[in-house]
Protein backbone atom coordinates (compact mmCIF):
# COMPACT_ATOMS: atom_id res chain seq x y z
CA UNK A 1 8.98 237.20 -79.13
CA UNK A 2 8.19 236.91 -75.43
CA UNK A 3 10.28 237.14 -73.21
CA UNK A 4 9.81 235.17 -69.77
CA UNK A 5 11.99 235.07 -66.40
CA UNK A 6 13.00 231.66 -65.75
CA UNK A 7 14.45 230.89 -61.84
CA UNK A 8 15.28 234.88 -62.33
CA UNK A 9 16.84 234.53 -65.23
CA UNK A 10 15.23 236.44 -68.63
CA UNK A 11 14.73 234.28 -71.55
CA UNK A 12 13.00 234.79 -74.76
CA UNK A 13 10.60 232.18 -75.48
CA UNK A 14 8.78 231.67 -79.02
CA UNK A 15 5.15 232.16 -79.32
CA UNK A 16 3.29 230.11 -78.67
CA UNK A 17 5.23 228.22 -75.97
CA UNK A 18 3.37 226.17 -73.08
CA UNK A 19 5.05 224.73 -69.86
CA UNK A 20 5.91 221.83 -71.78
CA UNK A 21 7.27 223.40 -74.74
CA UNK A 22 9.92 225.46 -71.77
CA UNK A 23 10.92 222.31 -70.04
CA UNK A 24 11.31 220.41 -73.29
CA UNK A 25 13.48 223.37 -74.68
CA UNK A 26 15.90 223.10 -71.24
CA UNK A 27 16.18 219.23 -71.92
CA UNK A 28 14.24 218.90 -68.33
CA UNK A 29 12.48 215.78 -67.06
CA UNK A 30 8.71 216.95 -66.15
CA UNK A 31 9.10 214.15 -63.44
CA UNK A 32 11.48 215.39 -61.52
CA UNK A 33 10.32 218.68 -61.59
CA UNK A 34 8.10 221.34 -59.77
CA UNK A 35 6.25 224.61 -62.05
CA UNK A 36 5.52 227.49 -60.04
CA UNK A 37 3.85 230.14 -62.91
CA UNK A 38 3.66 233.68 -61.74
CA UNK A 39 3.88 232.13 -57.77
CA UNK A 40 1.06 229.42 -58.49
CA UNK A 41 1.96 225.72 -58.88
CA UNK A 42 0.94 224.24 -62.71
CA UNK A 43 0.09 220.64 -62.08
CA UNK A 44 2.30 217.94 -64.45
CA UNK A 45 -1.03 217.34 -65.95
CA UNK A 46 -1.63 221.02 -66.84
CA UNK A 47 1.95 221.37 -67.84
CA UNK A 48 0.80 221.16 -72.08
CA UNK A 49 -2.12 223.20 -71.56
CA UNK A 50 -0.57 226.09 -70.03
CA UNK A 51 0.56 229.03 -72.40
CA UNK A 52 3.39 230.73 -71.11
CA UNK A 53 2.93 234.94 -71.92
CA UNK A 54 4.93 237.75 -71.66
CA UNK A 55 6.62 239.06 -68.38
CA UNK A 56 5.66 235.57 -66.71
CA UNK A 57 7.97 234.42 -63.54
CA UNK A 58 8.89 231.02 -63.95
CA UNK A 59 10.13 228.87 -60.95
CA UNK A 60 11.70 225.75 -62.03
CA UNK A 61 12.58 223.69 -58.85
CA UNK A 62 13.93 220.33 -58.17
CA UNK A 63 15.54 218.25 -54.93
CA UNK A 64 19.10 218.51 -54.31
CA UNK A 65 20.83 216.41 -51.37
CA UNK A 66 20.19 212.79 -51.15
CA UNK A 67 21.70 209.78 -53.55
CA UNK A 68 21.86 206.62 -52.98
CA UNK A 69 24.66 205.88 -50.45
CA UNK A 70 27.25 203.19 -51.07
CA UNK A 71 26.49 200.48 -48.49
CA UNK A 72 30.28 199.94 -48.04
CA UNK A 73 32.53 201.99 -45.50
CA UNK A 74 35.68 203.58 -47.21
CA UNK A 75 38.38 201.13 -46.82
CA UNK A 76 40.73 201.48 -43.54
CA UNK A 77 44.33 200.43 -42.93
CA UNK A 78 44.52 197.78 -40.06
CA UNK A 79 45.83 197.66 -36.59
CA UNK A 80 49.04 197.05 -36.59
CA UNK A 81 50.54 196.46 -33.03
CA UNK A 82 54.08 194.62 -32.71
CA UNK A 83 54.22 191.99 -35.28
CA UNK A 84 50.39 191.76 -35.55
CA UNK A 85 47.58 193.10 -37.48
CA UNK A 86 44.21 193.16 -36.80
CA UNK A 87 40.77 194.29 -38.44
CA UNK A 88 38.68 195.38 -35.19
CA UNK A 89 39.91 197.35 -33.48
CA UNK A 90 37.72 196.33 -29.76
CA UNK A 91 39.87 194.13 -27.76
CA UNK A 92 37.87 192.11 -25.18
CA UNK A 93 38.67 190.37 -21.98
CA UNK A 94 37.16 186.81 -20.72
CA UNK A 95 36.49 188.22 -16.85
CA UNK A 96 32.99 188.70 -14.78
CA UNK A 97 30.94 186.98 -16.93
CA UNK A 98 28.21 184.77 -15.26
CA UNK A 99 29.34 181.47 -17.63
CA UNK A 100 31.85 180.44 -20.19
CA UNK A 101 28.93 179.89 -22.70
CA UNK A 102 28.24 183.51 -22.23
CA UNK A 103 31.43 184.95 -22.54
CA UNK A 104 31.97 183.15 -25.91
CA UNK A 105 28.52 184.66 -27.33
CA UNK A 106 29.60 187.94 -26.22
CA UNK A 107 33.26 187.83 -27.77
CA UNK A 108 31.17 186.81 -31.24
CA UNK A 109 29.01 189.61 -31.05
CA UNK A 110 31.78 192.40 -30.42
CA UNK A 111 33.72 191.13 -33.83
CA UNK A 112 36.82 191.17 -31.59
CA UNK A 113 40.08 189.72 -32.51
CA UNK A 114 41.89 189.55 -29.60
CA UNK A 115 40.95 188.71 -25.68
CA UNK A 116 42.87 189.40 -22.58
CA UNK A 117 43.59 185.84 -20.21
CA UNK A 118 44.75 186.02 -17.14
CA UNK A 119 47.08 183.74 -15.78
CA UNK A 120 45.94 182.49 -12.35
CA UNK A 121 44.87 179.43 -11.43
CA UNK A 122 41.22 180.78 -10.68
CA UNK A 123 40.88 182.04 -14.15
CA UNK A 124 41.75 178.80 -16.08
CA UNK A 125 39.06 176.79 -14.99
CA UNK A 126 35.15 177.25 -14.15
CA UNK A 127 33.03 175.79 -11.49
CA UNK A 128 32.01 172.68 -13.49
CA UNK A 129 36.06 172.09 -14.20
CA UNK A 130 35.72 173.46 -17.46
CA UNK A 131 38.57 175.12 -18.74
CA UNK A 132 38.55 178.67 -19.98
CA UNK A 133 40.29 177.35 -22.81
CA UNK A 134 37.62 174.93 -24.04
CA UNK A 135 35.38 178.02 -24.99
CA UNK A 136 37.60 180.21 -27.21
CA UNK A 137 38.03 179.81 -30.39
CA UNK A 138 41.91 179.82 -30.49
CA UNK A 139 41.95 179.49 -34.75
CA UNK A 140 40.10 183.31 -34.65
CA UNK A 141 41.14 184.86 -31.68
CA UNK A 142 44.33 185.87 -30.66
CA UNK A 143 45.08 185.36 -26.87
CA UNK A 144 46.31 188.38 -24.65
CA UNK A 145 48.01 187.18 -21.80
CA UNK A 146 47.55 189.56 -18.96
CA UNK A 147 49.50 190.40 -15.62
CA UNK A 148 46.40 191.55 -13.72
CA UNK A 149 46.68 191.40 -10.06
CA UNK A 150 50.36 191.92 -10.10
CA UNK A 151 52.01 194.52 -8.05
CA UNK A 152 55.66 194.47 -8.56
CA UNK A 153 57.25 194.17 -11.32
CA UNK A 154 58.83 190.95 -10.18
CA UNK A 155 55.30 189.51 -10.02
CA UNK A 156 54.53 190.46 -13.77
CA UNK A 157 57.69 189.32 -15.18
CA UNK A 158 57.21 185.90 -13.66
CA UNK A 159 53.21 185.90 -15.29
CA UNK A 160 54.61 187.07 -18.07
CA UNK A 161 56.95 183.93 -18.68
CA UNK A 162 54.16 181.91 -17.63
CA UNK A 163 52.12 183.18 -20.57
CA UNK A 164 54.49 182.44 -22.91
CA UNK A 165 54.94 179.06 -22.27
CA UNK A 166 50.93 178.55 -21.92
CA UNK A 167 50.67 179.69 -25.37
CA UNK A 168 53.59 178.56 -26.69
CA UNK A 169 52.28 175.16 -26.04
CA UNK A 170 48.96 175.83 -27.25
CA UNK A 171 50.31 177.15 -30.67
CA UNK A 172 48.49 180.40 -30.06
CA UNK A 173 50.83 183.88 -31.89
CA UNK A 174 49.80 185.09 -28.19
CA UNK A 175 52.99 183.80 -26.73
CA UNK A 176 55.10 186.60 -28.21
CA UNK A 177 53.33 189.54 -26.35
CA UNK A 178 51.94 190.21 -23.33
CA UNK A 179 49.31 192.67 -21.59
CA UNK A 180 51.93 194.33 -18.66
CA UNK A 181 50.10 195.19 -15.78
CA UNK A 182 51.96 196.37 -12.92
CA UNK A 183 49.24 197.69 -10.27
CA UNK A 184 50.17 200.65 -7.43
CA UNK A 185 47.42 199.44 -4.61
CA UNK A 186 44.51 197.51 -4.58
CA UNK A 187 42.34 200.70 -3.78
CA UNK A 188 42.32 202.44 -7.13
CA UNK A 189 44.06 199.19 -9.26
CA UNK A 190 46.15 202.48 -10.93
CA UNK A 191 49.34 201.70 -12.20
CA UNK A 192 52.80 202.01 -10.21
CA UNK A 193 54.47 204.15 -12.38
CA UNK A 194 58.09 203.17 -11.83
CA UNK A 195 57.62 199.55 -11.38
CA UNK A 196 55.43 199.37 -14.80
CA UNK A 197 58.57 201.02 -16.51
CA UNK A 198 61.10 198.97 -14.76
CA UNK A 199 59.08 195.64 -15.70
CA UNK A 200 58.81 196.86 -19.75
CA UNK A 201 62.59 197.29 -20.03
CA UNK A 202 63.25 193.89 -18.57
CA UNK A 203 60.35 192.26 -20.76
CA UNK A 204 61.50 193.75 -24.00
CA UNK A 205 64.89 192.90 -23.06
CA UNK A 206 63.19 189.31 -23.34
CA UNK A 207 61.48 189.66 -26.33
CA UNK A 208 58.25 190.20 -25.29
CA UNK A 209 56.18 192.44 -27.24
CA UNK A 210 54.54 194.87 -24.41
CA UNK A 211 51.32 196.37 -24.41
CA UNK A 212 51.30 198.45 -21.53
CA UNK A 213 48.45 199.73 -19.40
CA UNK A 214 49.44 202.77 -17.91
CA UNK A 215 47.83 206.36 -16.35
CA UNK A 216 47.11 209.14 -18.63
CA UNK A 217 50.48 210.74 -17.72
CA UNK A 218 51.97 212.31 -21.40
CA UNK A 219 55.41 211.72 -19.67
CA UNK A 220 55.29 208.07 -18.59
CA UNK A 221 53.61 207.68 -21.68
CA UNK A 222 56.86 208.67 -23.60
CA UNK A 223 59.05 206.86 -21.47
CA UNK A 224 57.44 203.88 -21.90
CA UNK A 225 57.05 203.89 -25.71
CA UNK A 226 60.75 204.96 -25.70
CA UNK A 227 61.44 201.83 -23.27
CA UNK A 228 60.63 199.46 -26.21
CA UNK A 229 56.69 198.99 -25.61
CA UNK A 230 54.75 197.91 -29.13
CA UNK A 231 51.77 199.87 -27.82
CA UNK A 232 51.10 202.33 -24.65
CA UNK A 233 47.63 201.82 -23.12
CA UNK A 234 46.55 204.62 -20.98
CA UNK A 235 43.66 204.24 -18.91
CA UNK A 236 40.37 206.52 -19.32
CA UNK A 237 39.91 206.12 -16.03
CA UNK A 238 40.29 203.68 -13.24
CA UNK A 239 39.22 200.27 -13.55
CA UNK A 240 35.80 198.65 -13.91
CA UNK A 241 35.09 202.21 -13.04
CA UNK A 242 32.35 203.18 -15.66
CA UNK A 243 33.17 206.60 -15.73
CA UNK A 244 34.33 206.43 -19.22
CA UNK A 245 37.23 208.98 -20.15
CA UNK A 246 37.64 211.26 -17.50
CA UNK A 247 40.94 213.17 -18.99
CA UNK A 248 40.44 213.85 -22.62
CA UNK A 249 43.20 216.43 -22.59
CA UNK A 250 45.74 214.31 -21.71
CA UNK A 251 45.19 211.30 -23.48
CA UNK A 252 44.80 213.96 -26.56
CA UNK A 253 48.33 214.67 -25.68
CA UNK A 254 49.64 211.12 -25.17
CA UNK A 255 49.18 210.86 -29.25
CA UNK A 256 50.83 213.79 -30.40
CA UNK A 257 53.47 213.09 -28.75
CA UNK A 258 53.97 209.23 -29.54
CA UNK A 259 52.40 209.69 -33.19
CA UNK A 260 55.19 212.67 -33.83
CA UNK A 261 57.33 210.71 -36.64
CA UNK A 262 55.69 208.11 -35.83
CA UNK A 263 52.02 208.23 -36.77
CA UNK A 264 50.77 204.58 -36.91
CA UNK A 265 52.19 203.78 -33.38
CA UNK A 266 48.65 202.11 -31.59
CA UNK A 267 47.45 204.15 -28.39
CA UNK A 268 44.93 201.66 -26.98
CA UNK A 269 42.23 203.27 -24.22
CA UNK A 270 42.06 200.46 -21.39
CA UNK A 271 39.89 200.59 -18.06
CA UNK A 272 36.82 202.55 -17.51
CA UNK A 273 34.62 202.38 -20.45
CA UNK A 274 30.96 202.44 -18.81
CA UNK A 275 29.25 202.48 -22.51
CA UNK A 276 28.78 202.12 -26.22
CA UNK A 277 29.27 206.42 -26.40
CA UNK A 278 32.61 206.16 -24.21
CA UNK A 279 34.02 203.85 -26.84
CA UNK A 280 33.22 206.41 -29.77
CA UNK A 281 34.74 209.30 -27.84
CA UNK A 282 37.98 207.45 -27.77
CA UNK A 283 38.07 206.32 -30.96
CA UNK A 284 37.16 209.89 -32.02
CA UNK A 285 39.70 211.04 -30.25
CA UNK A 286 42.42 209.36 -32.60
CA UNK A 287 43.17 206.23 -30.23
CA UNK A 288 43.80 203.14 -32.26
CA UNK A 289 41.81 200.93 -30.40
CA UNK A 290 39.93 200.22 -27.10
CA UNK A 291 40.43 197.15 -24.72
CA UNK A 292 37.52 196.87 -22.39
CA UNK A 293 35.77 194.08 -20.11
CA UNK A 294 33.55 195.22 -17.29
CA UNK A 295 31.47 196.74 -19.21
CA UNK A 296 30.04 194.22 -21.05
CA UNK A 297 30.31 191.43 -18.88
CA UNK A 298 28.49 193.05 -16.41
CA UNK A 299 25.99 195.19 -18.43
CA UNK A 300 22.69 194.21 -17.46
CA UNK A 301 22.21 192.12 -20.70
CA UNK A 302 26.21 191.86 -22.06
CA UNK A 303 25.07 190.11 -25.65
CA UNK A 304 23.03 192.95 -26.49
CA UNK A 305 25.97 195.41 -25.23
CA UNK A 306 28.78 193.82 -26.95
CA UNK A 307 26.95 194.39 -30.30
CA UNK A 308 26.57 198.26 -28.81
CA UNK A 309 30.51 198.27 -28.00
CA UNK A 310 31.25 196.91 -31.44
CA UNK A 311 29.48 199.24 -33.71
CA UNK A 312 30.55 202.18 -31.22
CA UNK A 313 34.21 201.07 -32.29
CA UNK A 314 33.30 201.27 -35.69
CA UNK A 315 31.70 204.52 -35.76
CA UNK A 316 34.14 206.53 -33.87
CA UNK A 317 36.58 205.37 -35.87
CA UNK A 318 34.96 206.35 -38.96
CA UNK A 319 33.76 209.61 -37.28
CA UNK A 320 37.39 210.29 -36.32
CA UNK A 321 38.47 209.69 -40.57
CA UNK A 322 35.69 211.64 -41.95
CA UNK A 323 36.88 214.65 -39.83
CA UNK A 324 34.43 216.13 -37.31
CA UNK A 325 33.08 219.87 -38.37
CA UNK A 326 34.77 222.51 -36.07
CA UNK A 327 32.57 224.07 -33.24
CA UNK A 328 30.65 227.42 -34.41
CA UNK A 329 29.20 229.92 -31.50
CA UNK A 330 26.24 230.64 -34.69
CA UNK A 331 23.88 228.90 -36.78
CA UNK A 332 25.12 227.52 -40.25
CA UNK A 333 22.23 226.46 -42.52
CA UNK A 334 22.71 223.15 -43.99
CA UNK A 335 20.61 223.37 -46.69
CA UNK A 336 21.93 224.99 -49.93
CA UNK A 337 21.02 228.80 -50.63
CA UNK A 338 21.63 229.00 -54.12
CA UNK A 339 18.44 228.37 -56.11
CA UNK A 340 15.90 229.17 -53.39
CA UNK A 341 12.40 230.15 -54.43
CA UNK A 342 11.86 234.07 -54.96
CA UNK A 343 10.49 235.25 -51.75
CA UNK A 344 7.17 236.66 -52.17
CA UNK A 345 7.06 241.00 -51.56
């Protein structure tokens, strides 16, 4: 009886035995399959034909990788924030933008759930005395009262309470929270640290749920989670900035130490984004979420950028699940090893 090597394995094989007679003995679909005889390919067609002899090299080889993917992402939890829950995980504001009409187009595109308002007189109305208002969709979205422009915490406690009536008469759930703001100077629109603090213990002490923008200090951070706020937002860098996140280190730092025990607590990256790839960086990070404006309403064309910021969400998040590979100094083939071809001699 002959005996054949088959993918450098000996076999015996009876005799006569063709190429066909082998891959109909291993159960193997000729289809799906490449013959390599003695290192020369035998055609499908030839497969019958060919009679297999002793001390023959067989290669047997096939495609490994590939499938067909499941069009579906793995399921995530929601955000949670406060009392609330959300699906996206992009919050949008309603600033900068060159019309209303735009704005609304733009907050469709992103897939966002919530928008930032700010309460001022110049923000409630447009230049055709067309109210803000008139263009959101107040059964989808979920209204985010903001202090912007307030520097003292005085000045954002009184917005605040503003808000709440607003909304309260509106019916929108965005009465019971509010965006705290509490700005240092008008130069670099950073926070002041011990007014921002001062105005989140008076505001919970109100029963306002308080998302707070802060710096990317780990300490203030802390303090102001421990001070009662439903979410901390540090900044990535300064406002309408562009210069995406500037501190990686520290905001890396801000959610160990608020997620310790507490692990579903929402970090939320406000001010700086510049781009779709500055939103996946903090989502890969591990932040729950990202608040931006600037940088779609004034992206040269903010429709087509909104879609960018929305699927940048998305993916970083998903990125950040799945687990990123750790950093090698050396090349790791990704291919599979096992079952190679004989090299020739």
């Amino acid at each position: 009886m002959p005996t054949i090597t088959v993918n450098g394995e000996p076999r015996p094989v009876p005799d006569p035995c063709s190429v066909a007679d082998l891959l109909r003995a291993l159960g193997k679909d000729p289809a799906k399959l490449a013959v390599e005889v003695n290192r020369d390919v035998v055609p499908r067609a030839a497969h019958a034909g060919h009679a297999l002899r002793d001390g023959d090299a067989v290669e047997i080889v096939t495609l490994v990788g590939g499938g067909e993917p499941d069009l579906s992402p793995p399921a995530d939890k929601p955000l949670k924030v406060g009392s609330f829950t959300f699906s996206s995980r992009l919050f949008t504001g309603t600033g900068k933008y060159t019309s209303h009409d735009l704005m609304r187009r733009c907050m469709l595109a992103s897939g966002c759930e919530v928008t930032t308002v700010a309460v001022r007189r110049e923000r409630l109305v447009d230049a055709q005395g067309r109210s803000l208002l008139d263009f959101l969709d107040l059964g989808k979205l979920t209204i985010l009262p903001n202090t912007a422009g307030c520097f003292s915490a005085e000045d954002a406690v009184r917005h605040a309470r503003l808000a709440r009536e607003l909304l309260g008469n509106l019916g929108n759930p965005g009465a019971n929270w509010v965006k705290l703001e509490c700005l240092g100077d008008k130069k670099t629109l950073l926070p002041d640290p011990i007014d921002t603090l001062k105005a989140t213990e008076q505001l919970v002490g109100e029963g306002f749920q308080v998302l707070v923008y802060t710096t990317d200090d780990p300490i203030l951070a802390r303090r102001l989670k421990a001070a009662g706020a439903v979410s901390v937002m540090p900044a990535g860098s300064p406002i309408g900035s562009g210069q995406g996140i500037q501190n990686p280190t520290n905001i890396r730092i801000i959610l160990e130490y608020l997620k310790d025990g507490d692990p579903d607590y929402p970090v939320i990256v406000d001010a700086g984004v510049g781009t779709a790839s500055d939103v996946a960086v903090a989502m890969e990070l591990g932040c729950d979420g990202v608040l931006l404006n600037t940088a779609i309403a004034s992206a040269a064309d903010p429709e087509r950028m909104a879609w960018a910021m929305r699927w940048a969400c998305e993916a970083g998040r998903l990125a950040y699940l799945g687990g990123r590979i750790p950093r090698k100094l050396y090349a790791n083939a990704s291919s599979p090893v096992d079952g190679m071809i004989q090299p020739g001699k």
